[in-house]
Protein backbone atom coordinates (compact mmCIF):
# COMPACT_ATOMS: atom_id res chain seq x y z
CA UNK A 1 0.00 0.00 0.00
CA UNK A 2 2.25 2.99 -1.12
CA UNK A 3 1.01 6.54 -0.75
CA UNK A 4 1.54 9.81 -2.42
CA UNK A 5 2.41 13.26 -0.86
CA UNK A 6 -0.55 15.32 -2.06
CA UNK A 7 0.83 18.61 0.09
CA UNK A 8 2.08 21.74 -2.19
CA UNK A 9 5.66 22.82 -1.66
CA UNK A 10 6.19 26.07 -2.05
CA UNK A 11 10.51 26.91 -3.47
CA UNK A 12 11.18 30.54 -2.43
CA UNK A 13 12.67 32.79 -4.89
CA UNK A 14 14.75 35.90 -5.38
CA UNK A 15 11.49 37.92 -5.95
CA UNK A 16 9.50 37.87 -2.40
CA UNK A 17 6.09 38.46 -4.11
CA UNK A 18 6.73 35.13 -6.50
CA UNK A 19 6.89 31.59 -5.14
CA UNK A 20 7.11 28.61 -7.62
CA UNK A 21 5.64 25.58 -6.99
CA UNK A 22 3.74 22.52 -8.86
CA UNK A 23 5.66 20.38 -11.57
CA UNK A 24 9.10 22.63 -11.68
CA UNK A 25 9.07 22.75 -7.91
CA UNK A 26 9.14 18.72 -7.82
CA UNK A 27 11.55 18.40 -10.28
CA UNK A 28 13.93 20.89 -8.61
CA UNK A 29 13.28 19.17 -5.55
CA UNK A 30 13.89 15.49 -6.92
CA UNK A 31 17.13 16.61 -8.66
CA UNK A 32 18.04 18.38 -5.58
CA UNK A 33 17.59 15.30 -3.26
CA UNK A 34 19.17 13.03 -5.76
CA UNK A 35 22.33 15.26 -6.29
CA UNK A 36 22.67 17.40 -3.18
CA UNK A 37 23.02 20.52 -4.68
CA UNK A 38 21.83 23.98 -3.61
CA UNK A 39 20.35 26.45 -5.36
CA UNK A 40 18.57 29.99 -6.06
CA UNK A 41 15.86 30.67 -8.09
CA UNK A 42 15.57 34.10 -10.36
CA UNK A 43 12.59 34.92 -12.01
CA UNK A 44 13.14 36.12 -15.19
CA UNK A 45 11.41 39.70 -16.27
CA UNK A 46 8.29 39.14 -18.52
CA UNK A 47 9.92 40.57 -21.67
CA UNK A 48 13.45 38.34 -21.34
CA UNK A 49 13.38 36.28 -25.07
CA UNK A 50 13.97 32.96 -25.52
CA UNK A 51 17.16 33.99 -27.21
CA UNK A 52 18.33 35.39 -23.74
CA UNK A 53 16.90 33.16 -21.81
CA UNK A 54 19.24 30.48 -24.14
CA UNK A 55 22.62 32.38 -23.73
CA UNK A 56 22.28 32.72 -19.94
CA UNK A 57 22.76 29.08 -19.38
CA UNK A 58 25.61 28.53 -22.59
CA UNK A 59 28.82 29.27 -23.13
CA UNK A 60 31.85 29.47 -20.96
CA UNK A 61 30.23 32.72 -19.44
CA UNK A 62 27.15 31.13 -18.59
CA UNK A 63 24.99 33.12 -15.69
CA UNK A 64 23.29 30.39 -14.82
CA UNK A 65 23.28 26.34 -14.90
CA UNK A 66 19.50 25.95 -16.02
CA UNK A 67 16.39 27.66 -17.36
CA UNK A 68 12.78 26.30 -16.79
């Protein structure tokens, strides 16, 4: 008889007035358990495009290490 966690987590992030949670949340959470890494989450601003939101995790000057 296995159950499932039904609760919502709630991941801060670097904007007080946003939280993220649902899908992305679980995932960051899974990866996090299952690689022990830490992390911060920025919101990117409504108008960031795809093209930006692409070179800020390549390169050797990457900004960050993943966009969702």
């Amino acid at each position: 008889n296995s159950q499932v966690d039904c609760s919502i987590h709630y991941l801060p992030t670097s904007s007080p007035e946003i939280t993220i949670y649902g899908f992305v949340a679980d995932v960051i959470e899974a990866l996090q358990s299952s690689m022990g890494f830490t992390y911060t989450i920025d919101v990117a601003h409504p108008t960031t495009s795809y093209h930006e939101m692409a070179a800020s995790v390549a390169g050797d000057s990457a900004k960050y290490q993943m966009a969702v």
